[in-house]
PDB file of N, CA and C in Angstrom:
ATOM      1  N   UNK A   1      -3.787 114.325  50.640  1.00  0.00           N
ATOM      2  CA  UNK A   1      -4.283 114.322  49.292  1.00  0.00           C
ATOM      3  C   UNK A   1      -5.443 115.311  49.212  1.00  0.00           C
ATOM      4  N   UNK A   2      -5.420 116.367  48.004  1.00  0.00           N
ATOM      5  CA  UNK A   2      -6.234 117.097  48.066  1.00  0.00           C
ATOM      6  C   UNK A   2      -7.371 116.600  47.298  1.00  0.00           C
ATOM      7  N   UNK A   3      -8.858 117.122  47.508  1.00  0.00           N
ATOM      8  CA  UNK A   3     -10.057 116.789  47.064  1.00  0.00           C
ATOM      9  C   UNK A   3     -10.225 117.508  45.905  1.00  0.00           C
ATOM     10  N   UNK A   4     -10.220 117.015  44.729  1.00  0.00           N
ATOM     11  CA  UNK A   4     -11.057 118.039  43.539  1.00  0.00           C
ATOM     12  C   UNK A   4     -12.244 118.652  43.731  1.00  0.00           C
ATOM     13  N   UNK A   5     -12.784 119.915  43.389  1.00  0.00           N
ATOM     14  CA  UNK A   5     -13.487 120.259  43.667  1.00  0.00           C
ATOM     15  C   UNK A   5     -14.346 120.402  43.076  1.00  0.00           C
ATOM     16  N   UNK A   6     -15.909 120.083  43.069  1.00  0.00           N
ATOM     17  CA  UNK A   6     -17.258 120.219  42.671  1.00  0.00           C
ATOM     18  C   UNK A   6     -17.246 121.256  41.810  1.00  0.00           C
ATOM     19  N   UNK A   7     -17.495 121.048  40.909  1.00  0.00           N
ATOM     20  CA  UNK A   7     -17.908 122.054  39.852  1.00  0.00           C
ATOM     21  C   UNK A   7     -19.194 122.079  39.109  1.00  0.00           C
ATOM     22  N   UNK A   8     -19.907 122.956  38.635  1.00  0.00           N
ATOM     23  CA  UNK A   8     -21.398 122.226  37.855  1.00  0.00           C
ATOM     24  C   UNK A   8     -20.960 123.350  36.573  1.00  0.00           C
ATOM     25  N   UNK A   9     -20.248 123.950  36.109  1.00  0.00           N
ATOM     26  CA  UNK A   9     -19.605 124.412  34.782  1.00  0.00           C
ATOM     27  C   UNK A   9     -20.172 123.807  33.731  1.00  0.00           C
ATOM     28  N   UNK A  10     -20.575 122.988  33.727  1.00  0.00           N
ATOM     29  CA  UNK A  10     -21.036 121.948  32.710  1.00  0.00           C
ATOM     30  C   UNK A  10     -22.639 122.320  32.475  1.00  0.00           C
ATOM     31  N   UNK A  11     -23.289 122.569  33.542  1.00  0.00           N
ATOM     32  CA  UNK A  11     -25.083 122.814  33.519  1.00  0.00           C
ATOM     33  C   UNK A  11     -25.146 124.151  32.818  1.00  0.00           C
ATOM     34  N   UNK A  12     -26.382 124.004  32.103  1.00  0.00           N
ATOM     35  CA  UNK A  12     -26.618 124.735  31.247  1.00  0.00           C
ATOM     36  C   UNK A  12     -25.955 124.966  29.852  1.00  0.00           C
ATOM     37  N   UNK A  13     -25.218 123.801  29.763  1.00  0.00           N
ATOM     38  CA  UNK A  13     -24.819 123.618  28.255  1.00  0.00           C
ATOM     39  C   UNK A  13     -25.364 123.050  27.742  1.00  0.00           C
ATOM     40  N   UNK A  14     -25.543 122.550  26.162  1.00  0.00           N
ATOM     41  CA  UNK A  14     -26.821 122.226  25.420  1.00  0.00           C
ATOM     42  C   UNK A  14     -26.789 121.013  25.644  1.00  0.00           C
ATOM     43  N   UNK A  15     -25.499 120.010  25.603  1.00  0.00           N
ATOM     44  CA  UNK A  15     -25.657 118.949  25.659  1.00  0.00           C
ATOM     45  C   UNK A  15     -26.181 118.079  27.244  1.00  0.00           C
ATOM     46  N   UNK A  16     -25.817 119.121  28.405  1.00  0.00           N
ATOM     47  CA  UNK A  16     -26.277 118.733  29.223  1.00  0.00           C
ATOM     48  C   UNK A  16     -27.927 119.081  29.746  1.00  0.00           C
ATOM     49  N   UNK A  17     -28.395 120.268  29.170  1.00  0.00           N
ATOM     50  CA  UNK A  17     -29.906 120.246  28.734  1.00  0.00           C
ATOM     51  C   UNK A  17     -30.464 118.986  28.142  1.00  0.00           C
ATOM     52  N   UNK A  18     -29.889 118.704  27.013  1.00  0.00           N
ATOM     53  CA  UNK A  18     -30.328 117.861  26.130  1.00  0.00           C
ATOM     54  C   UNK A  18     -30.582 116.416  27.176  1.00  0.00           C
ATOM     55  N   UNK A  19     -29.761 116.423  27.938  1.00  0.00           N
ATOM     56  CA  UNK A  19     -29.433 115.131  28.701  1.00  0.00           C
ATOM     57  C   UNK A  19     -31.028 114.881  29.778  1.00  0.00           C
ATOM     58  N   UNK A  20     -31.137 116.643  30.158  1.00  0.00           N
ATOM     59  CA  UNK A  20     -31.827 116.493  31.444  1.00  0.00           C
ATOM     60  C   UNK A  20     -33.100 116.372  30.888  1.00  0.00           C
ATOM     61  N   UNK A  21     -33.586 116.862  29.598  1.00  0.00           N
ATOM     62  CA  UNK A  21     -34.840 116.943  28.888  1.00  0.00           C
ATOM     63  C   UNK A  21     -35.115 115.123  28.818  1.00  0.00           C
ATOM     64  N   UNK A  22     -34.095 114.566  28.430  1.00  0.00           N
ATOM     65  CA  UNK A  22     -34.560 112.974  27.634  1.00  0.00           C
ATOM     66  C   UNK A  22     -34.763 112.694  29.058  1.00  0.00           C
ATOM     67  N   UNK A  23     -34.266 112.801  30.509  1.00  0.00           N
ATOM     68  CA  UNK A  23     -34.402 111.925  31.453  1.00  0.00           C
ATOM     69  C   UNK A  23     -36.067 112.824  32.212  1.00  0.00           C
ATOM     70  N   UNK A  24     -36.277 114.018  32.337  1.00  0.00           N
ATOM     71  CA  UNK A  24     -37.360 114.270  32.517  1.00  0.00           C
ATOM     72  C   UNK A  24     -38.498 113.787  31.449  1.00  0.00           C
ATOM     73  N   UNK A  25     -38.117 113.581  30.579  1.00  0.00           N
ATOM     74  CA  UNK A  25     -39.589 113.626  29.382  1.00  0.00           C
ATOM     75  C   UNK A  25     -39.700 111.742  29.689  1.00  0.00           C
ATOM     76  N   UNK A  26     -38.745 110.956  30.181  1.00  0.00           N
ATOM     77  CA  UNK A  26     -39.094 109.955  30.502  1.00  0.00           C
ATOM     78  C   UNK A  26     -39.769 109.567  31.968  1.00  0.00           C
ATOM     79  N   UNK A  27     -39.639 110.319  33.022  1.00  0.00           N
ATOM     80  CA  UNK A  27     -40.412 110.525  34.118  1.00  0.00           C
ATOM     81  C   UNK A  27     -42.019 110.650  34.168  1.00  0.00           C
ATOM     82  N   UNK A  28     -41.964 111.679  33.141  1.00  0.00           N
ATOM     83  CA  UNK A  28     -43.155 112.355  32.201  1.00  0.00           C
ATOM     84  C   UNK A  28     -44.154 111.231  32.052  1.00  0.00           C
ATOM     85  N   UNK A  29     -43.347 110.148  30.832  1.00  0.00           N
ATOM     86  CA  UNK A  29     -43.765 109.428  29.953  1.00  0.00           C
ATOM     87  C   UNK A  29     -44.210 108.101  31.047  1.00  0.00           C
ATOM     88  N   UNK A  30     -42.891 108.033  31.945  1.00  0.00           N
ATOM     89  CA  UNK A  30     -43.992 106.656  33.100  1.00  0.00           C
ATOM     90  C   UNK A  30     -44.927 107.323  34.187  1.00  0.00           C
ATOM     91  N   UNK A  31     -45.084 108.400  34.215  1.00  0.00           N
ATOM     92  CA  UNK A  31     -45.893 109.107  35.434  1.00  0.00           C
ATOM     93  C   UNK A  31     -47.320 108.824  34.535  1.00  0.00           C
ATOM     94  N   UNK A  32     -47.110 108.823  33.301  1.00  0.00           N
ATOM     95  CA  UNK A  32     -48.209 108.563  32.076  1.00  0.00           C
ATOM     96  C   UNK A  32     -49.306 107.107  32.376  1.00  0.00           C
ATOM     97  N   UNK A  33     -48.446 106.011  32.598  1.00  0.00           N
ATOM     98  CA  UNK A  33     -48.604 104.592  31.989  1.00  0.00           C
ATOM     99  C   UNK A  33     -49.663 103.921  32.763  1.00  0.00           C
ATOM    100  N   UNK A  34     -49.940 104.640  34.126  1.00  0.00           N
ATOM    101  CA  UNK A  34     -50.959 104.172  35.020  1.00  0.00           C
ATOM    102  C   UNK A  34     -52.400 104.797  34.553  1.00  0.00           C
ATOM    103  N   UNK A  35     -52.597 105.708  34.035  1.00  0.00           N
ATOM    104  CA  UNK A  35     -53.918 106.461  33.387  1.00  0.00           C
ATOM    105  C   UNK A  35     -54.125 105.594  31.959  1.00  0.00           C
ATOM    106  N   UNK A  36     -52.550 104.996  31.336  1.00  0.00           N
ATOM    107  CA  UNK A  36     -52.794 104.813  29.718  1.00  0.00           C
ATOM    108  C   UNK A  36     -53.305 103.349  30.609  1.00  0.00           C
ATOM    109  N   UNK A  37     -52.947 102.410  31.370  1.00  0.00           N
ATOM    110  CA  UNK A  37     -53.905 101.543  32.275  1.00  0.00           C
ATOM    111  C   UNK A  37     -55.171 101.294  32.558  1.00  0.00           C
ATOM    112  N   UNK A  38     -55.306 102.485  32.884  1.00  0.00           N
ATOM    113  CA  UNK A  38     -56.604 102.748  33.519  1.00  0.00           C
ATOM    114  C   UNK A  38     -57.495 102.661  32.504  1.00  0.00           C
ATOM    115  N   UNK A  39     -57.420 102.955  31.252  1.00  0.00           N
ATOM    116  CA  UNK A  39     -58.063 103.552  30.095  1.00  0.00           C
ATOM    117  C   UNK A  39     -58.249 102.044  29.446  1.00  0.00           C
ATOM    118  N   UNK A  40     -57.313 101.064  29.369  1.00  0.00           N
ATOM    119  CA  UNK A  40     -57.565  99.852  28.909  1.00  0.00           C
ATOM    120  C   UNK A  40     -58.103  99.000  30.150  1.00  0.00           C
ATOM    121  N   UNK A  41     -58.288  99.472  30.905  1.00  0.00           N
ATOM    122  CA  UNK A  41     -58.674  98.669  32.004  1.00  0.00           C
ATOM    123  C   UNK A  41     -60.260  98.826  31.570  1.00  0.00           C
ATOM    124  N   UNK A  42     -60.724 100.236  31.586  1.00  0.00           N
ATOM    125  CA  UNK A  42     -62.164 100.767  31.338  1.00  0.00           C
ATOM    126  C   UNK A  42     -62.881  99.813  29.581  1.00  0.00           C
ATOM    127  N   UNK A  43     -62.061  99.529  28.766  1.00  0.00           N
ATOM    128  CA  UNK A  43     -62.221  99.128  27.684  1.00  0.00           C
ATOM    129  C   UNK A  43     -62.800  97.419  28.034  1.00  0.00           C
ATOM    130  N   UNK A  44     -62.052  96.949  28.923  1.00  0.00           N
ATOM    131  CA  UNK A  44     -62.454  95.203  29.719  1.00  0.00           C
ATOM    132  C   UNK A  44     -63.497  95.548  30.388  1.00  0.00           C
ATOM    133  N   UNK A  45     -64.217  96.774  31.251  1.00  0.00           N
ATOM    134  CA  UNK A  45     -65.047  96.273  32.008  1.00  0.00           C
ATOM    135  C   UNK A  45     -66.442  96.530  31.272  1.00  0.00           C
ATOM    136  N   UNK A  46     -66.562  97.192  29.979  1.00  0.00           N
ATOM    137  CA  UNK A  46     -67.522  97.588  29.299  1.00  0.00           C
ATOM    138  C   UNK A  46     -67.770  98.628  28.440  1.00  0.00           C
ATOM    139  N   UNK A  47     -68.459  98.558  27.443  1.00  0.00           N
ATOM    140  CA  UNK A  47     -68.411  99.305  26.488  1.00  0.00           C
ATOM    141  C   UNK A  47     -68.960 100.592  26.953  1.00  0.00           C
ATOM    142  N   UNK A  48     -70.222 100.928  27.978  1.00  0.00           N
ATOM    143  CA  UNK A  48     -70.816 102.117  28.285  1.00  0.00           C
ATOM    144  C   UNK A  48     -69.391 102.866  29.063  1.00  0.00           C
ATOM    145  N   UNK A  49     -68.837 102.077  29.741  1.00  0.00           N
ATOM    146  CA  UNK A  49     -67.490 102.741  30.078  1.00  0.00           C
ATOM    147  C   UNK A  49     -66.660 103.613  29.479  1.00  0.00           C
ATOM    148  N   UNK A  50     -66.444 102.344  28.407  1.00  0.00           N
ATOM    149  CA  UNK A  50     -65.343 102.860  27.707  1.00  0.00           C
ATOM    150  C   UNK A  50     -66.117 104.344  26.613  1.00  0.00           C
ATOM    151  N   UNK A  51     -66.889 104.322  26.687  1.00  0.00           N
ATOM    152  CA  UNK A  51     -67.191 105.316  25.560  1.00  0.00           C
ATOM    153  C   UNK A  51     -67.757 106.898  26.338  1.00  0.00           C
ATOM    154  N   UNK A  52     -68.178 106.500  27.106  1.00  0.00           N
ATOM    155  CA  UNK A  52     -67.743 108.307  28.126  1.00  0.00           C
ATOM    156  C   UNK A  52     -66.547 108.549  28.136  1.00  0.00           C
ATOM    157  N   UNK A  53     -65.617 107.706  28.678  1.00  0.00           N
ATOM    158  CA  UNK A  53     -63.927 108.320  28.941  1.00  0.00           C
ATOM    159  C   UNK A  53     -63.651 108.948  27.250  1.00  0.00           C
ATOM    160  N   UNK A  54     -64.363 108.096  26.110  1.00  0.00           N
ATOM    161  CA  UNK A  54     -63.985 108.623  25.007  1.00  0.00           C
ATOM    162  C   UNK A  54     -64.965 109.688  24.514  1.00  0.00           C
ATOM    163  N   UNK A  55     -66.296 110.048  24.910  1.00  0.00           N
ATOM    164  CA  UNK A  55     -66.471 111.082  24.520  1.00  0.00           C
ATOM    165  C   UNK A  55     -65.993 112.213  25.618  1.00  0.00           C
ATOM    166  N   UNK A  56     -65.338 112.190  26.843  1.00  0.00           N
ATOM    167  CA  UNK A  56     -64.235 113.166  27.292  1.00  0.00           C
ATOM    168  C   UNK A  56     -62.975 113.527  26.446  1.00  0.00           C
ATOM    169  N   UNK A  57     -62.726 112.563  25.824  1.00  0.00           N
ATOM    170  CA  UNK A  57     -61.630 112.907  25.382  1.00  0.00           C
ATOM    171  C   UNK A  57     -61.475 113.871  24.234  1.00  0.00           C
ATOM    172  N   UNK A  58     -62.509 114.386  23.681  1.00  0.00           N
ATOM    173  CA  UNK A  58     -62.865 115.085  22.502  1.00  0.00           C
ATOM    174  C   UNK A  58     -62.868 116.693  23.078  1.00  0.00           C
ATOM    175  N   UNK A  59     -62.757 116.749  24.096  1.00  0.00           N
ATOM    176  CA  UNK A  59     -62.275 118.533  24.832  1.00  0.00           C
ATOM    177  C   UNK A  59     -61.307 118.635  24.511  1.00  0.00           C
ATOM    178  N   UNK A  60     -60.824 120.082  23.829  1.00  0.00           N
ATOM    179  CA  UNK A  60     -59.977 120.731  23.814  1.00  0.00           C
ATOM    180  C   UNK A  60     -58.710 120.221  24.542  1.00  0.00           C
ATOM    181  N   UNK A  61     -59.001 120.399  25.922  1.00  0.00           N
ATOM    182  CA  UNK A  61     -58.049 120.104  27.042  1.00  0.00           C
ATOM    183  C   UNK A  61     -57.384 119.079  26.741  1.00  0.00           C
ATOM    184  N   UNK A  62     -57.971 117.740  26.726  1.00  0.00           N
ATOM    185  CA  UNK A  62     -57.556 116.642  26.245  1.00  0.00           C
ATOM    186  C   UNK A  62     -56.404 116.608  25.277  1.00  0.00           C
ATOM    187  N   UNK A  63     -57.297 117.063  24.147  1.00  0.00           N
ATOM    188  CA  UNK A  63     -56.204 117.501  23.008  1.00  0.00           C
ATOM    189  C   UNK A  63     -54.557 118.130  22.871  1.00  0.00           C
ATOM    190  N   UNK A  64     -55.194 119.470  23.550  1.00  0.00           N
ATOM    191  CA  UNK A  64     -53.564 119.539  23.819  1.00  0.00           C
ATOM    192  C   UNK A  64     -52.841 118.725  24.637  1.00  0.00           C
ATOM    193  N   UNK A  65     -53.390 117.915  25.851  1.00  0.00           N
ATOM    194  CA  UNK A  65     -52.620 117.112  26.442  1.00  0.00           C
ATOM    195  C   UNK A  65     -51.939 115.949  26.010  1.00  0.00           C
ATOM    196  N   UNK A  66     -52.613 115.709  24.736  1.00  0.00           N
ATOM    197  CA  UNK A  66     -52.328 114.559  23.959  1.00  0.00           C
ATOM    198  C   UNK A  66     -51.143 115.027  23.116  1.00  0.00           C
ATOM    199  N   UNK A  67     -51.299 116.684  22.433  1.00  0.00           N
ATOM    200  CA  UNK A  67     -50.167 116.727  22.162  1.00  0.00           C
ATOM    201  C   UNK A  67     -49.075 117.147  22.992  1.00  0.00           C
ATOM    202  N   UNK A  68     -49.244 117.528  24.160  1.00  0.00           N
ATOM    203  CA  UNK A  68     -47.961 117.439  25.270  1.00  0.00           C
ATOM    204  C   UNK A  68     -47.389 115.865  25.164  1.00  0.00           C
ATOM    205  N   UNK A  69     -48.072 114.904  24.697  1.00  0.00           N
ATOM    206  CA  UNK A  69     -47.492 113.496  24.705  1.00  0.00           C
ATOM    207  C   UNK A  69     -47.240 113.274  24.109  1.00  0.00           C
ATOM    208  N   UNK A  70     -47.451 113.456  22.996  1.00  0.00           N
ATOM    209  CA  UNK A  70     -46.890 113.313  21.266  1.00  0.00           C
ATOM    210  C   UNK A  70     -45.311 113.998  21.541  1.00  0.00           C
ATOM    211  N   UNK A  71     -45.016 115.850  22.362  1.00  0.00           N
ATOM    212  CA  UNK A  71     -44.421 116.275  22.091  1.00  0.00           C
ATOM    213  C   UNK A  71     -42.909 115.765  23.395  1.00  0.00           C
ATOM    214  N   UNK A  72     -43.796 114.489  24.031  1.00  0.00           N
ATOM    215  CA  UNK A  72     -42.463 114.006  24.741  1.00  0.00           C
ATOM    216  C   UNK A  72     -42.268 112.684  24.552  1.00  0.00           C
ATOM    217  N   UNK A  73     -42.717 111.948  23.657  1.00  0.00           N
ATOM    218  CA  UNK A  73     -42.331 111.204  23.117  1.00  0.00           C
ATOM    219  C   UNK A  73     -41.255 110.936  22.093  1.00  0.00           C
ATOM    220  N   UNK A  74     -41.418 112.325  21.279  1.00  0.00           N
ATOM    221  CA  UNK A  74     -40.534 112.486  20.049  1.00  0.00           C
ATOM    222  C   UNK A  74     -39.270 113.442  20.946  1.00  0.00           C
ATOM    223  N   UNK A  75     -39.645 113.730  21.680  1.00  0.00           N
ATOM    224  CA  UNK A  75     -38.167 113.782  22.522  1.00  0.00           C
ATOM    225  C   UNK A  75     -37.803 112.677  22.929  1.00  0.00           C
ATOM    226  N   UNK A  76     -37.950 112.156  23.912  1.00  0.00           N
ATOM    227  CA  UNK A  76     -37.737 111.007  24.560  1.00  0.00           C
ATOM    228  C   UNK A  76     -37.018 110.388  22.994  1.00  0.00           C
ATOM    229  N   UNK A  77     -37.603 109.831  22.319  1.00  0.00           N
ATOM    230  CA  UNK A  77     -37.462 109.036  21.448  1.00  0.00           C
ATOM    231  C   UNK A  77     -35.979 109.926  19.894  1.00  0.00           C
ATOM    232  N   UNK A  78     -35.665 110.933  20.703  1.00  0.00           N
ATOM    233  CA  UNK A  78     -34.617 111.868  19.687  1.00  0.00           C
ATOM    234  C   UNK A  78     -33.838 111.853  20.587  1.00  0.00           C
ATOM    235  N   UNK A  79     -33.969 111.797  22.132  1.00  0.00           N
ATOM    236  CA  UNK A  79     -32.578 111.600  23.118  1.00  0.00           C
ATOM    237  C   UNK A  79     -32.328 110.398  22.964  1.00  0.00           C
ATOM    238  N   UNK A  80     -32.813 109.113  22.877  1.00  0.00           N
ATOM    239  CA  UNK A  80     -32.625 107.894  22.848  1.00  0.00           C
ATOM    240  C   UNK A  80     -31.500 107.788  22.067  1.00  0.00           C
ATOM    241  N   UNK A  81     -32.364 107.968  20.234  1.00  0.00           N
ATOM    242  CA  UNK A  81     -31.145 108.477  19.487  1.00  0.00           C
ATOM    243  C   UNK A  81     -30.286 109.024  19.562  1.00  0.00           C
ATOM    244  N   UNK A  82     -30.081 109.841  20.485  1.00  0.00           N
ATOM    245  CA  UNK A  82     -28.913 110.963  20.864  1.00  0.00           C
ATOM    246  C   UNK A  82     -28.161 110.208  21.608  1.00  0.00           C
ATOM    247  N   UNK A  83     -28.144 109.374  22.683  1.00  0.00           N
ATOM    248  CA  UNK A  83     -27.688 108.699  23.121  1.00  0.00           C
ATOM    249  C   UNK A  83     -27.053 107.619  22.373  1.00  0.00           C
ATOM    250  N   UNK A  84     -27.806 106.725  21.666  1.00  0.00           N
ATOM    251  CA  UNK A  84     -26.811 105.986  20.980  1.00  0.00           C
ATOM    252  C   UNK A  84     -25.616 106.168  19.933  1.00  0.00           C
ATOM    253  N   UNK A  85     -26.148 107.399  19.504  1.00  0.00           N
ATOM    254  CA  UNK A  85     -24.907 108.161  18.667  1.00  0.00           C
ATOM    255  C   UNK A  85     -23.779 108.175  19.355  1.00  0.00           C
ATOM    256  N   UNK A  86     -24.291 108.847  20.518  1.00  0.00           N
ATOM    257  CA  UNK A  86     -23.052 109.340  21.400  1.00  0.00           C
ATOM    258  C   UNK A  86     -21.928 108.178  22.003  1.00  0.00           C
ATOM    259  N   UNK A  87     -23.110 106.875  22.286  1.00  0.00           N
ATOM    260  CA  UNK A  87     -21.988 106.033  23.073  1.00  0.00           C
ATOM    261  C   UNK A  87     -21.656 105.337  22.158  1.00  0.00           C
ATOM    262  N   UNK A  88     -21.955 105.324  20.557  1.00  0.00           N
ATOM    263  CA  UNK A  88     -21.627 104.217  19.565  1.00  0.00           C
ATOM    264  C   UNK A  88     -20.837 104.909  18.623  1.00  0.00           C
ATOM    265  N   UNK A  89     -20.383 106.110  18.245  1.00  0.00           N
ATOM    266  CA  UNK A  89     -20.143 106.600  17.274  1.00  0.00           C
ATOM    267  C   UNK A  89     -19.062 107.657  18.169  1.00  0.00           C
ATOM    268  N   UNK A  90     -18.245 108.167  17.314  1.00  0.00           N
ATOM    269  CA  UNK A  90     -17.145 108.933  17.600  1.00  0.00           C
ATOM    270  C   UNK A  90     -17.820 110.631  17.688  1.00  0.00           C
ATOM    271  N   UNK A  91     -16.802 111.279  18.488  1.00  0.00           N
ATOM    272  CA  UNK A  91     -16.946 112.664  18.900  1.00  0.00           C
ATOM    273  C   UNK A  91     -16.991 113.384  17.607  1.00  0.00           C
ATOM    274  N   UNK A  92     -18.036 114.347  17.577  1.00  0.00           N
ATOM    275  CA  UNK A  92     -18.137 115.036  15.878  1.00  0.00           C
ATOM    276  C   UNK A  92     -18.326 116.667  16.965  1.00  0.00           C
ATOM    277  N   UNK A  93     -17.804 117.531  16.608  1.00  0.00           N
ATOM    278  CA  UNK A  93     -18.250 118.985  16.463  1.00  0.00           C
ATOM    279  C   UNK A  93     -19.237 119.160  16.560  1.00  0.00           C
ATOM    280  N   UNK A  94     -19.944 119.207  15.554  1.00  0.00           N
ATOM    281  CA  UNK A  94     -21.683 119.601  15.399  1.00  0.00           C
ATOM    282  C   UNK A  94     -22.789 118.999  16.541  1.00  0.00           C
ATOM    283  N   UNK A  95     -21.830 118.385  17.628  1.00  0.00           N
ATOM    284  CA  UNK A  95     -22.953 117.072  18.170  1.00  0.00           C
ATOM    285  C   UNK A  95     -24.329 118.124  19.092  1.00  0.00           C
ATOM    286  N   UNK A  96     -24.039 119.197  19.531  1.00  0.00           N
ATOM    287  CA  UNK A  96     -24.303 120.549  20.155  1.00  0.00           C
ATOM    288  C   UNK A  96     -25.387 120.783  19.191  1.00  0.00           C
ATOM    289  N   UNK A  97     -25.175 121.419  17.862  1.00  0.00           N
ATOM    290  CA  UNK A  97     -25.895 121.709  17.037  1.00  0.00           C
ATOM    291  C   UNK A  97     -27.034 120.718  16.794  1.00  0.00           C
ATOM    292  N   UNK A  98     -26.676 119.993  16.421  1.00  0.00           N
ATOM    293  CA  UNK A  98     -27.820 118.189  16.311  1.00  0.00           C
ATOM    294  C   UNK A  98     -28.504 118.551  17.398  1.00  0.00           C
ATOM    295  N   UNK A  99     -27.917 118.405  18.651  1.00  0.00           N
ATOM    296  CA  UNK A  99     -28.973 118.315  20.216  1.00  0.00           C
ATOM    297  C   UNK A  99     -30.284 119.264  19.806  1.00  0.00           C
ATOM    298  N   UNK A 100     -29.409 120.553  19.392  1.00  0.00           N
ATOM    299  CA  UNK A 100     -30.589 121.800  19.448  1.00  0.00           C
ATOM    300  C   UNK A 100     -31.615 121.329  17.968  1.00  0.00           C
ATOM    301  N   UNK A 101     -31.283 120.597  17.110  1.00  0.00           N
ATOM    302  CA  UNK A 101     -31.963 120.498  15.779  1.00  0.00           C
ATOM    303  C   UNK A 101     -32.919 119.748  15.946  1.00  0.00           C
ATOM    304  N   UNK A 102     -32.407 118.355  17.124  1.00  0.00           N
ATOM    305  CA  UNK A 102     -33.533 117.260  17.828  1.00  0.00           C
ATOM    306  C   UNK A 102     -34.651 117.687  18.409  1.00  0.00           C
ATOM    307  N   UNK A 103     -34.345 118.766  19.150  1.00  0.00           N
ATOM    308  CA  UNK A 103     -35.053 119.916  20.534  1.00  0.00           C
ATOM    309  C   UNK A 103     -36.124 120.152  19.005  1.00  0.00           C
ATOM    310  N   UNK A 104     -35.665 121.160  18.072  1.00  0.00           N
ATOM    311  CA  UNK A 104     -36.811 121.670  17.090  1.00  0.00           C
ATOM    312  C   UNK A 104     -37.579 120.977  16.525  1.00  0.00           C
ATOM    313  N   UNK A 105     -36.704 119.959  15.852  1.00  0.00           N
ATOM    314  CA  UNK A 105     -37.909 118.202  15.553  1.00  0.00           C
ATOM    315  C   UNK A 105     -38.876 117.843  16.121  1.00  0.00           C
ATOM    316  N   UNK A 106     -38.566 117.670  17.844  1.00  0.00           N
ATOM    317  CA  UNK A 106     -39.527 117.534  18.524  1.00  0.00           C
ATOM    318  C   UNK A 106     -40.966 118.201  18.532  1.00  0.00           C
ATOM    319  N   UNK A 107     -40.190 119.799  18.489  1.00  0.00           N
ATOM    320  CA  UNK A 107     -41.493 120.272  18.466  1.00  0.00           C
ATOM    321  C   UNK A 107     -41.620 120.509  17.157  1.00  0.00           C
ATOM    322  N   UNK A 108     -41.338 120.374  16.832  1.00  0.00           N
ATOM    323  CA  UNK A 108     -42.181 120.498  14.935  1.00  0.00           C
ATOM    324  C   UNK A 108     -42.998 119.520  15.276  1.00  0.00           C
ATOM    325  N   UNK A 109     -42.850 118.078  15.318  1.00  0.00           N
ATOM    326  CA  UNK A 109     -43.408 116.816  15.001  1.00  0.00           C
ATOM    327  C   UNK A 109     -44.907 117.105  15.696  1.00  0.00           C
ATOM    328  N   UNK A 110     -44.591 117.611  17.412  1.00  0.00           N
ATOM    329  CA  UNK A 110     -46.014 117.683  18.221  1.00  0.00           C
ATOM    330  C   UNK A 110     -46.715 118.864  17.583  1.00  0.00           C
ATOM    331  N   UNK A 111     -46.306 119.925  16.761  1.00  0.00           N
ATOM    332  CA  UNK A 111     -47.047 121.303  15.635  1.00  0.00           C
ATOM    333  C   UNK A 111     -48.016 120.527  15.048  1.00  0.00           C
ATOM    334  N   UNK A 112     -47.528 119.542  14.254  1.00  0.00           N
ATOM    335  CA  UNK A 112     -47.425 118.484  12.983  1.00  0.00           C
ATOM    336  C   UNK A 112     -48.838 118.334  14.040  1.00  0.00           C
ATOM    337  N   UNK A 113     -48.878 117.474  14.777  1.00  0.00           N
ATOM    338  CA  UNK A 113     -50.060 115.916  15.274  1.00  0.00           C
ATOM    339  C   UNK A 113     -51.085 117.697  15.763  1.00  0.00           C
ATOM    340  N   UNK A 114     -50.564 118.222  16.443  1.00  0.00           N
ATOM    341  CA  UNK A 114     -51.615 119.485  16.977  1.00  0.00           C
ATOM    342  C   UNK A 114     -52.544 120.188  15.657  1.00  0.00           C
ATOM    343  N   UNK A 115     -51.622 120.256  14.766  1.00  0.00           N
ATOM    344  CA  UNK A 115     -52.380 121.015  13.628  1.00  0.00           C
ATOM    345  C   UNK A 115     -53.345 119.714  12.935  1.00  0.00           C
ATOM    346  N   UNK A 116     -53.055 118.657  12.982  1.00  0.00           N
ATOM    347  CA  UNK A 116     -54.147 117.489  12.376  1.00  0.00           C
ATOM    348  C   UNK A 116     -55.276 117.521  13.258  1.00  0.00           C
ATOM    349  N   UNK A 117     -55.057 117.891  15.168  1.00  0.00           N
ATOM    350  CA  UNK A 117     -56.566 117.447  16.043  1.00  0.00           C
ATOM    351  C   UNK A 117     -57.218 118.824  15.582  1.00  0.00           C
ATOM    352  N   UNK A 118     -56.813 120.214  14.740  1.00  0.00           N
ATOM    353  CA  UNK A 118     -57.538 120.429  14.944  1.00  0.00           C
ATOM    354  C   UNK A 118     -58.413 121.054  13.238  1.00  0.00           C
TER     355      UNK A 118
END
């Protein structure tokens, strides 16, 4: 019996981008959850605490980092959707097109929160 053979033909198509973005931006998002921790942890042990970490947070740096989180969330949270379309709803044409329209949403949305910090 012969072995089919390995193919990756498939990588680098949008929908399989689309795939690898929602599962990295969720890596992202729990590599996150121990600092978003830390930060409520600092809020229990006292107020002089908590209010340095927050006047750090008012740098620039910060800022955009916040919108790097804004801008993988609304991914994360447009593959999700993408996902349930996909396993709940029937095969459509356009599904390619949508992926890439989600991808622009995303970053519109983190434009959106970036242009309010500043």
């Amino acid at each position: 019996m012969s072995a089919r053979p390995h193919t990756t033909g498939y990588r680098g198509d949008r929908l399989w981008l689309a795939a690898m973005v929602h599962r990295v931006s969720g890596v992202l998002l729990a590599a996150f959850l121990p600092l978003h921790f830390l930060v409520l942890g600092l809020a229990l042990e006292g107020e002089a605490q908590l209010d340095g970490f927050l006047h750090w947070t008012k740098s620039p740096l910060v800022k955009f980092a916040e919108t790097g989180l804004v801008l993988l969330l609304a991914i994360h949270l447009l593959g999700g959707i993408r996902l349930l379309v996909i396993e709940n709803m029937p095969w459509r044409e356009g599904q390619k097109r949508m992926a890439t329209l989600a991808a622009a949403a995303a970053v519109g949305i983190a434009g959106i929160f970036l242009i309010a910090l500043l």
